[in-house]
Protein backbone atom coordinates (compact mmCIF):
# COMPACT_ATOMS: atom_id res chain seq x y z
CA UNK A 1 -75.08 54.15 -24.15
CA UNK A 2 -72.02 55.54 -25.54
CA UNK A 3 -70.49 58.81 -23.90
CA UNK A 4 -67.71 59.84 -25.90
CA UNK A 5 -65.40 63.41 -26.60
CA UNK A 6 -64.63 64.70 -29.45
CA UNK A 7 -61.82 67.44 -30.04
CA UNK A 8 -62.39 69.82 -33.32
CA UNK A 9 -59.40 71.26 -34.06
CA UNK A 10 -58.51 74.91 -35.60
CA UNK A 11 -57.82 73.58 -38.76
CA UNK A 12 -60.76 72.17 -39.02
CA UNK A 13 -63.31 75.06 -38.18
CA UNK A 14 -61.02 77.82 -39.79
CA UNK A 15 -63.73 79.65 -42.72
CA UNK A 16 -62.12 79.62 -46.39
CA UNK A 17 -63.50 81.24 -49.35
CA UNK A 18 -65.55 78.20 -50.23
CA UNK A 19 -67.48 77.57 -46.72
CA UNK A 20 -67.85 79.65 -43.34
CA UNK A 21 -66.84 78.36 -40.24
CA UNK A 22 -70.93 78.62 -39.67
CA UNK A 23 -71.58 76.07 -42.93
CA UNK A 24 -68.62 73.78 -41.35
CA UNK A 25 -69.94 73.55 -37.87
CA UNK A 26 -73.68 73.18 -39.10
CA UNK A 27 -71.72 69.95 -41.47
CA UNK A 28 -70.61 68.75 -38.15
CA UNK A 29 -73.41 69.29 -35.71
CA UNK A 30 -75.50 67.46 -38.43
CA UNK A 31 -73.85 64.38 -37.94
CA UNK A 32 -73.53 65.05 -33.81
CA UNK A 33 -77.43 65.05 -33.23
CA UNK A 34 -77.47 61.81 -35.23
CA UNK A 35 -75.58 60.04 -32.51
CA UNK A 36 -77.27 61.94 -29.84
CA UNK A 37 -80.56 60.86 -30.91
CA UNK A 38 -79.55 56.92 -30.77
CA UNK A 39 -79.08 57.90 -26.87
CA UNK A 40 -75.89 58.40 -26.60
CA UNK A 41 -73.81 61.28 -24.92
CA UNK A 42 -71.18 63.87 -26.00
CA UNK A 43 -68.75 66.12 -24.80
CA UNK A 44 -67.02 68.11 -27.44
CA UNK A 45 -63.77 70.12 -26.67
CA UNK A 46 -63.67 72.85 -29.42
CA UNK A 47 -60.39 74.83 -30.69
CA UNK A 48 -61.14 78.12 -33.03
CA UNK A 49 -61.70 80.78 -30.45
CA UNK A 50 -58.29 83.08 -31.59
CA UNK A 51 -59.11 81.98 -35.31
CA UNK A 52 -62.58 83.33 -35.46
CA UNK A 53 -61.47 86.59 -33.48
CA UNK A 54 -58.79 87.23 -35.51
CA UNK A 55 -61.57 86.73 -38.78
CA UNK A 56 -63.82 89.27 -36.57
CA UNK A 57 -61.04 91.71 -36.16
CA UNK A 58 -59.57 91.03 -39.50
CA UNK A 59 -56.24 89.94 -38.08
CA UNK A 60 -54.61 88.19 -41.10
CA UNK A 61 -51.73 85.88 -39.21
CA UNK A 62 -52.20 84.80 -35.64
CA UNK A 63 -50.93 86.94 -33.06
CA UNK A 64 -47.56 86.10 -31.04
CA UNK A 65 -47.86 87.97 -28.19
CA UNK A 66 -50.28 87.01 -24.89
CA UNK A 67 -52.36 90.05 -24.52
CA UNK A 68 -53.29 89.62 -28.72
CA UNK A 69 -53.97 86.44 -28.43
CA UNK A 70 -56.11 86.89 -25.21
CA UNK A 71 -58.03 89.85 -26.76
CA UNK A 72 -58.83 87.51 -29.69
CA UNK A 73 -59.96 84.60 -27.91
CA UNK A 74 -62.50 86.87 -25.70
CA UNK A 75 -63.72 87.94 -29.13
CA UNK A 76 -64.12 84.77 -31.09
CA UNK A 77 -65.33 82.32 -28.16
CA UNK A 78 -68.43 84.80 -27.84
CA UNK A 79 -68.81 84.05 -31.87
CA UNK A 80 -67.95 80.08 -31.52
CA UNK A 81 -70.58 79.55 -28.52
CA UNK A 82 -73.26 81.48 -30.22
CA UNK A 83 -72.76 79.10 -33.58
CA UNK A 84 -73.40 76.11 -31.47
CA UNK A 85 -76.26 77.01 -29.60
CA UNK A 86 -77.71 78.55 -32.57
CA UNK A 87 -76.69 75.34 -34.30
CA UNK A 88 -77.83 72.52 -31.82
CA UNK A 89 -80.99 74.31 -30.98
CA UNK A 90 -82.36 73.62 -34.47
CA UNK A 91 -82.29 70.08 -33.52
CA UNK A 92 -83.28 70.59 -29.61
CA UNK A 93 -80.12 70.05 -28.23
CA UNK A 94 -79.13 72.32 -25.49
CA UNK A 95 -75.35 73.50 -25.06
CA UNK A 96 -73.31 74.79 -21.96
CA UNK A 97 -70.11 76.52 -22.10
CA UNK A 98 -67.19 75.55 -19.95
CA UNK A 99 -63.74 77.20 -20.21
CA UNK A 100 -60.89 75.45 -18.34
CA UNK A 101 -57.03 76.57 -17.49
CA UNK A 102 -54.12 74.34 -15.92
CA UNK A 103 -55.10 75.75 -12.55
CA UNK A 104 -58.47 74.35 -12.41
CA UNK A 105 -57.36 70.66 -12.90
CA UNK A 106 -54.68 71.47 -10.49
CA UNK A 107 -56.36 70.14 -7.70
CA UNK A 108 -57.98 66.40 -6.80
CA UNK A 109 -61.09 68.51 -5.29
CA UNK A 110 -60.99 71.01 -8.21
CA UNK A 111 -60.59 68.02 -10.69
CA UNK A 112 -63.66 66.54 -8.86
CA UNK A 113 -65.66 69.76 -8.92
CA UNK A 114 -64.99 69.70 -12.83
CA UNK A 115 -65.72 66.18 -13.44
CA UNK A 116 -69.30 66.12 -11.25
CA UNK A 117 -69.97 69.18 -13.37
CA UNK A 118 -69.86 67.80 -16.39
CA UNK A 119 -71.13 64.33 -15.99
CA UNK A 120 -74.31 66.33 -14.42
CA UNK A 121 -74.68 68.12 -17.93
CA UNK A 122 -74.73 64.95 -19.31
CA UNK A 123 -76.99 63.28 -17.24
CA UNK A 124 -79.43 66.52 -18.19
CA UNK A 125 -79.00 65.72 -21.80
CA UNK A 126 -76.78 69.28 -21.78
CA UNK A 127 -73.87 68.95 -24.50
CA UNK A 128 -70.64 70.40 -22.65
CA UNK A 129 -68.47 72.43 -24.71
CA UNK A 130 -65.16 72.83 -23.52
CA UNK A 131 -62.41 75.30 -24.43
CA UNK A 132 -59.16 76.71 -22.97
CA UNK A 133 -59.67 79.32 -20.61
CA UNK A 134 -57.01 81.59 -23.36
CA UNK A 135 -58.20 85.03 -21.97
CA UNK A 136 -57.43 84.87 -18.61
CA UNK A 137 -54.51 81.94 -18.96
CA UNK A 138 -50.75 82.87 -18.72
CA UNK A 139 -48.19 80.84 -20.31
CA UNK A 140 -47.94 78.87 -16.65
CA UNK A 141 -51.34 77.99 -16.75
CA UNK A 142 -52.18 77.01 -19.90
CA UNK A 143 -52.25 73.37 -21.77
CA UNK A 144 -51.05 75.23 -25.21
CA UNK A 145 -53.11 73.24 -27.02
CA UNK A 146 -56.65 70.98 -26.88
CA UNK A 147 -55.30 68.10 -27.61
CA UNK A 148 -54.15 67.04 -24.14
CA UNK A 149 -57.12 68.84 -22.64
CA UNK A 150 -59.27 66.86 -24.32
CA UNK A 151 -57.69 63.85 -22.92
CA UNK A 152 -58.08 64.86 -19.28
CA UNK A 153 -61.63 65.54 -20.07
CA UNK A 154 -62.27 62.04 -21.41
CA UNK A 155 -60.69 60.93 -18.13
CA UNK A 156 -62.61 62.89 -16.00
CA UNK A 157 -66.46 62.09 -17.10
CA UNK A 158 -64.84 58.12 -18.02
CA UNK A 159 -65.55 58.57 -21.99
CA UNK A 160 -65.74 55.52 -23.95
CA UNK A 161 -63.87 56.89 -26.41
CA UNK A 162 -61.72 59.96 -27.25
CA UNK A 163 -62.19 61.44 -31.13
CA UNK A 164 -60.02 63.91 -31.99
CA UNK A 165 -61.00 65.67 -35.33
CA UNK A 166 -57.76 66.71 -37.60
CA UNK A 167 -56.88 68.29 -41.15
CA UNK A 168 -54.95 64.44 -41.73
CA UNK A 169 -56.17 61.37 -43.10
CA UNK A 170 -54.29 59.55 -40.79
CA UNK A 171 -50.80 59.22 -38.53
CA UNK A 172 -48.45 58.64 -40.75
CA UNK A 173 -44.50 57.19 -40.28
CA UNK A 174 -43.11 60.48 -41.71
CA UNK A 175 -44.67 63.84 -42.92
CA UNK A 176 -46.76 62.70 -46.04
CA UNK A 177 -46.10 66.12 -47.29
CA UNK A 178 -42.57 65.78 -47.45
CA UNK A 179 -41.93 62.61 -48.09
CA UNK A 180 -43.19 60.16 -50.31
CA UNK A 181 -42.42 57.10 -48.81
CA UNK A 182 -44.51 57.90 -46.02
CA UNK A 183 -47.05 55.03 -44.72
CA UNK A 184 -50.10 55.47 -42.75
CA UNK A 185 -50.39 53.66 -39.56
CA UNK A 186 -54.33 52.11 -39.04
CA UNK A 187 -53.57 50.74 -35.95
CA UNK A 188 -51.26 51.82 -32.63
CA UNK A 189 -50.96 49.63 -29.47
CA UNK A 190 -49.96 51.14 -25.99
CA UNK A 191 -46.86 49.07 -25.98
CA UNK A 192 -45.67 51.02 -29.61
CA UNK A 193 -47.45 54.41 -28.80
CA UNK A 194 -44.28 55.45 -26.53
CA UNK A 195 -41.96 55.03 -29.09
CA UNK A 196 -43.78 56.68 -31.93
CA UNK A 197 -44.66 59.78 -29.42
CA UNK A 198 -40.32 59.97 -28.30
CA UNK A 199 -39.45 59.57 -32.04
CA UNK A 200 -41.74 62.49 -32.52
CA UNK A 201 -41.69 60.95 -36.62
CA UNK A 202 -43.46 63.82 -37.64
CA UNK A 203 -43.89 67.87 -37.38
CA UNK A 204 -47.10 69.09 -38.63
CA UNK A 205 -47.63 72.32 -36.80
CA UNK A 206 -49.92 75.08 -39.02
CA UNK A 207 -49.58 78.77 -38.15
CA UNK A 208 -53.20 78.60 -36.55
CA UNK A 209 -53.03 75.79 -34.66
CA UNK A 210 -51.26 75.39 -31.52
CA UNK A 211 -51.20 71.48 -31.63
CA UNK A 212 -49.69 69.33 -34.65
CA UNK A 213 -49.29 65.70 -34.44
CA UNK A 214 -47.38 65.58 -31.59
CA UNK A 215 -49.67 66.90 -29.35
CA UNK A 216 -52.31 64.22 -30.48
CA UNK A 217 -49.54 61.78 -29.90
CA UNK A 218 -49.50 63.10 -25.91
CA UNK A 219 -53.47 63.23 -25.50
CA UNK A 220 -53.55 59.44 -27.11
CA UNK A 221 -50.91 58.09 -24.69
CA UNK A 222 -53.07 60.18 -21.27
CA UNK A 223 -56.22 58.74 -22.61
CA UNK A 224 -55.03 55.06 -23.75
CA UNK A 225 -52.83 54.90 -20.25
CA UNK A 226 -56.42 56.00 -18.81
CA UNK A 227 -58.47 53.08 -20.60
CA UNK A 228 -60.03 55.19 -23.27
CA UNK A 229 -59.72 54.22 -26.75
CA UNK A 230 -58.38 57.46 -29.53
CA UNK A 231 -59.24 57.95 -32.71
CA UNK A 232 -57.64 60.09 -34.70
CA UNK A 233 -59.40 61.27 -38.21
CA UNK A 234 -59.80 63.22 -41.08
CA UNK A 235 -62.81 65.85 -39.72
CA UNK A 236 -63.00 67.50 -42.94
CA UNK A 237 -64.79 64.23 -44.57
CA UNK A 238 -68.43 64.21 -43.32
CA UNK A 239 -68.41 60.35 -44.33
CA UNK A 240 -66.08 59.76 -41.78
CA UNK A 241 -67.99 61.40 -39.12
CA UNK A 242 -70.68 58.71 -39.92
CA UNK A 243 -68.47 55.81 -40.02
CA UNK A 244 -67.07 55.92 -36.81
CA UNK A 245 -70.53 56.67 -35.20
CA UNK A 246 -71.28 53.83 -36.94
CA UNK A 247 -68.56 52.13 -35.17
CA UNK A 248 -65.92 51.88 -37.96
CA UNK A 249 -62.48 51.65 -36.19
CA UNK A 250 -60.64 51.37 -39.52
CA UNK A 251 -61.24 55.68 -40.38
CA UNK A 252 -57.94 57.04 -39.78
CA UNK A 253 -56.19 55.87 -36.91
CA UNK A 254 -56.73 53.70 -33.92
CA UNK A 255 -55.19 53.68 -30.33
CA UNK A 256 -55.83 51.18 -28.12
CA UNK A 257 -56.30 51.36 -24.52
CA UNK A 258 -53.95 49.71 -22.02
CA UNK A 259 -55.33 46.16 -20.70
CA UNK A 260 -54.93 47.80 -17.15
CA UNK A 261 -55.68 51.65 -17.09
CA UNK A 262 -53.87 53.13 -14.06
CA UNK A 263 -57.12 54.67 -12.70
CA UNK A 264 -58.77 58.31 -12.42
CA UNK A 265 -56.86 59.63 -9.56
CA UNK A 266 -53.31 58.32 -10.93
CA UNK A 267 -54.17 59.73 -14.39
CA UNK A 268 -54.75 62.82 -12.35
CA UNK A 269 -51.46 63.08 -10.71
CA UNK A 270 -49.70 61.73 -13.65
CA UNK A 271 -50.91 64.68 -16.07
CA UNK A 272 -53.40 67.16 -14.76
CA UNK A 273 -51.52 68.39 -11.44
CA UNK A 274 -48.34 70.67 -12.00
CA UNK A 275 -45.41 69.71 -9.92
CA UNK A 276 -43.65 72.51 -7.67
CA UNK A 277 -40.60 70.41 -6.93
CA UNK A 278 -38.04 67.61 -7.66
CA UNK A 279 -36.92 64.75 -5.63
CA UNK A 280 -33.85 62.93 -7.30
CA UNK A 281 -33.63 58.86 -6.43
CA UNK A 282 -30.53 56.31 -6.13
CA UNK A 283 -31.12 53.54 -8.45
CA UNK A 284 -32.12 51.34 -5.77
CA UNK A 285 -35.10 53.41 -5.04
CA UNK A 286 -36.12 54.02 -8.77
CA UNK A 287 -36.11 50.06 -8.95
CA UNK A 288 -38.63 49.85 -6.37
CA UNK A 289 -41.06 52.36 -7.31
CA UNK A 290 -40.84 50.87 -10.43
CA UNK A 291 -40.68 47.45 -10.49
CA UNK A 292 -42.07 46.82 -6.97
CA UNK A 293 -45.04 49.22 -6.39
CA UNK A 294 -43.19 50.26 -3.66
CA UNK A 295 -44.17 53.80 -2.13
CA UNK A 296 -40.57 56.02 -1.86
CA UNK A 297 -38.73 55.99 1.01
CA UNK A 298 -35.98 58.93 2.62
CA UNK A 299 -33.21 56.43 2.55
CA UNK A 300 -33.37 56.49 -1.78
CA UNK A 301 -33.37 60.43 -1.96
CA UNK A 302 -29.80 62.19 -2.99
CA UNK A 303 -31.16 64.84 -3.76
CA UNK A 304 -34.01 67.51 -3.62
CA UNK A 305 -34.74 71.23 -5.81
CA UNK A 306 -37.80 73.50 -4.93
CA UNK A 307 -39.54 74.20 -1.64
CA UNK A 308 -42.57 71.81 -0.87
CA UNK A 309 -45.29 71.68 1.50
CA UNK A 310 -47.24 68.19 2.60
CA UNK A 311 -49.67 66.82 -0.02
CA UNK A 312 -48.15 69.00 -3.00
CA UNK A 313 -46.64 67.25 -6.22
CA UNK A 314 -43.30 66.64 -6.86
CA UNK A 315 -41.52 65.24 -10.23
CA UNK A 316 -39.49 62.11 -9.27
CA UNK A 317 -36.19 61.65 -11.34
CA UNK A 318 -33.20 59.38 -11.35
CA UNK A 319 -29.75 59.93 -11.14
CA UNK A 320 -29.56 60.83 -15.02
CA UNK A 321 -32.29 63.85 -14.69
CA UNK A 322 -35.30 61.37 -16.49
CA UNK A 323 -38.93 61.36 -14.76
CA UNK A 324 -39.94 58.35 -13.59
CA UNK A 325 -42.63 59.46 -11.23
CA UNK A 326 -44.47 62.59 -9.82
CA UNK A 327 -46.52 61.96 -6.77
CA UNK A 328 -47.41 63.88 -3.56
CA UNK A 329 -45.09 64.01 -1.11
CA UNK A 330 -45.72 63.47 2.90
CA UNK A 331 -43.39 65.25 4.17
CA UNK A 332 -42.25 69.25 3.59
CA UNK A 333 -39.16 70.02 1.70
CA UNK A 334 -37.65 71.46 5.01
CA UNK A 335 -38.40 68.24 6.82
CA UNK A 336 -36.76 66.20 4.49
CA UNK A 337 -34.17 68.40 4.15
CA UNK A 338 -33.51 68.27 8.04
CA UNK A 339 -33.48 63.94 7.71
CA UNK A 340 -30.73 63.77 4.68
CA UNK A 341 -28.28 66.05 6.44
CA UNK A 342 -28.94 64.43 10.03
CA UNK A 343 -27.14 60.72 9.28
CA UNK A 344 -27.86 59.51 13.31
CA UNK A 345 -31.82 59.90 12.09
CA UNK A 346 -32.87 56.30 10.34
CA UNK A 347 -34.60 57.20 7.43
CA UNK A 348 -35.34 53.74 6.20
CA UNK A 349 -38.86 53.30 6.90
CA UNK A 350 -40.11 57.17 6.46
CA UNK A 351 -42.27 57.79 3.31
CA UNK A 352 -42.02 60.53 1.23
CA UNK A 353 -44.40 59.58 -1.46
CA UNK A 354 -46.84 56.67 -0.60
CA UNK A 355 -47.07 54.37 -3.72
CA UNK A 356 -51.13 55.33 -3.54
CA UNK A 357 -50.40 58.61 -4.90
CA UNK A 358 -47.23 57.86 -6.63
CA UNK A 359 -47.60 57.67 -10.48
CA UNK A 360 -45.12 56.23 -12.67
CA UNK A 361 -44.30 58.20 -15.28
């Protein structure tokens, strides 16, 4: 049994004068109940809320302002849940709706409430459809885009595989509309997918979408660091919705998982929880975090920003401002505060952040 998530991005669901976003999600269902009826199981994480409100309200460009764009989205995901139920019902597939913000992932026990949920729909042969909470999100709690929500999805119910559906063929080494010496790229390796993400070698934001290839860049690098192979492909192509349900890795392109995934709860801290401070390290403590597993001790703190509480996250930088960890700190801000300033106190052996819930970044 496979269990896999699939993103659908705006692009792809947007309605043009040729098909309805109805026709396009019936195209796409099709090929979903296929692979549901070999017994395997599917989460889908679905963009198109704001387009299909905006197409409701006959909004021509997408709005820039929150309270638009929130007004939208409470219109259209009432449209987009109704096509797939309608949809998947013709085939007997029942669908449940589940609309997430930054907050809910913010927490290991509100992460774990999420993640029983949805394996449970699973295990009752329910389809979870995911979206971003975007009526009730503010700019602090929201993910901006699918793409790395996807990801922490596909991490939380431990997906075989993470396919995110796109309006490209494939990644490519520059913009293929641009540039005509631009290559695709088949195949990306953790050890590479760094690199290609920093370089950020290409731009492909639309005015609908809130993503672009960037994004998809991020969600591959959570997932792969996670053990969960990406896929990235063309969703407009039904024939490519059958190959790689047919297990064709060479569609588009393909991310590979690390040989060592860093495990559900470090995935967690490393990119669900939001950090409400910052801890600054000497080089000799950023070498033994890093290199050592060591957990981080007062003695390698110079500096600290941000008030903190026991058990809440904290980014971890070095001396030059660059993350190298975020973890959750044992001791309050004012405590460690109180330790730095007071040199008679030996602050060699008291932890801060205990390498179990230290993530590297």
């Amino acid at each position: 049994m496979k269990i896999w998530v699939i993103k659908i991005g705006t692009s792809i669901l947007r309605g043009t004068e040729e098909r309805s976003t109805e026709e396009i999600i019936e195209t796409l269902c099709s090929s979903f109940s296929s692979f549901l009826l070999k017994g395997n199981k599917l989460v889908l994480v679905t963009s198109g809320a704001v387009g299909l409100g905006c197409q409701k309200l006959n909004i021509k460009t997408r709005p820039n302002d929150l309270s638009t764009l929130q007004a939208t989205a409470a219109v259209g995901q009432v449209n987009l849940m109704s096509l797939y139920d309608k949809i998947f019902n013709k085939s007997g597939h029942n669908v449940a709706q589940i609309l997430i913000t930054k907050n809910d992932f913010n927490s290991r026990e509100s992460f774990n409430n999420a993640s029983k949920t949805l394996k449970k729909l699973i295990d009752l042969n329910v389809i979870p459809i995911v979206n971003e909470n975007d009526t009730v999100a503010n700019e602090e709690l929201k993910y901006g885009d699918n793409d790395t929500l996807s990801a922490l999805v596909a991490l939380a119910i431990n997906a075989n595989k993470l396919i995110l559906l796109t309006d490209i063929e494939n990644l490519y080494s520059k913009d293929p509309r641009k540039n005509k010496d631009a290559h695709p790229i088949k195949e990306v390796h953790n050890s590479e997918l760094k690199e290609i993400k920093d370089k950020n070698i290409q731009n492909m934001n639309n005015e609908w979408g809130t993503g672009g290839i960037s994004t998809k860049l991020i969600s591959a690098e959570i997932a792969t660091k996670g053990g969960v192979q990406v896929q990235l492909v063309d969703g407009r192509n039904k024939k490519n919705l059958i190959e790689i349900f047919n297990n064709n890795n060479k569609i588009g392109t393909l991310f590979y998982p690390v040989e060592k995934p860093i495990g559900n709860k470090k995935s967690w801290l490393s990119h669900a929880i939001q950090t409400v401070g910052k801890i600054t390290l000497d080089d000799g403590a950023c070498f033994a975090i890093k290199k050592k597993g060591a957990s981080l001790l007062a003695v390698g703190v110079k500096n600290i920003d941000g008030n903190f509480t026991v058990n809440q996250a904290v980014k971890i930088v070095n001396t030059d401002d660059k993350e190298v960890a975020k973890g959750l700190v044992s001791i309050s801000s004012d405590k460690l505060r109180t330790i730095l300033n007071n040199k008679e106190i030996k602050c060699s052996s008291i932890i801060v952040v205990h390498r179990d819930v230290l993530a590297l970044s």
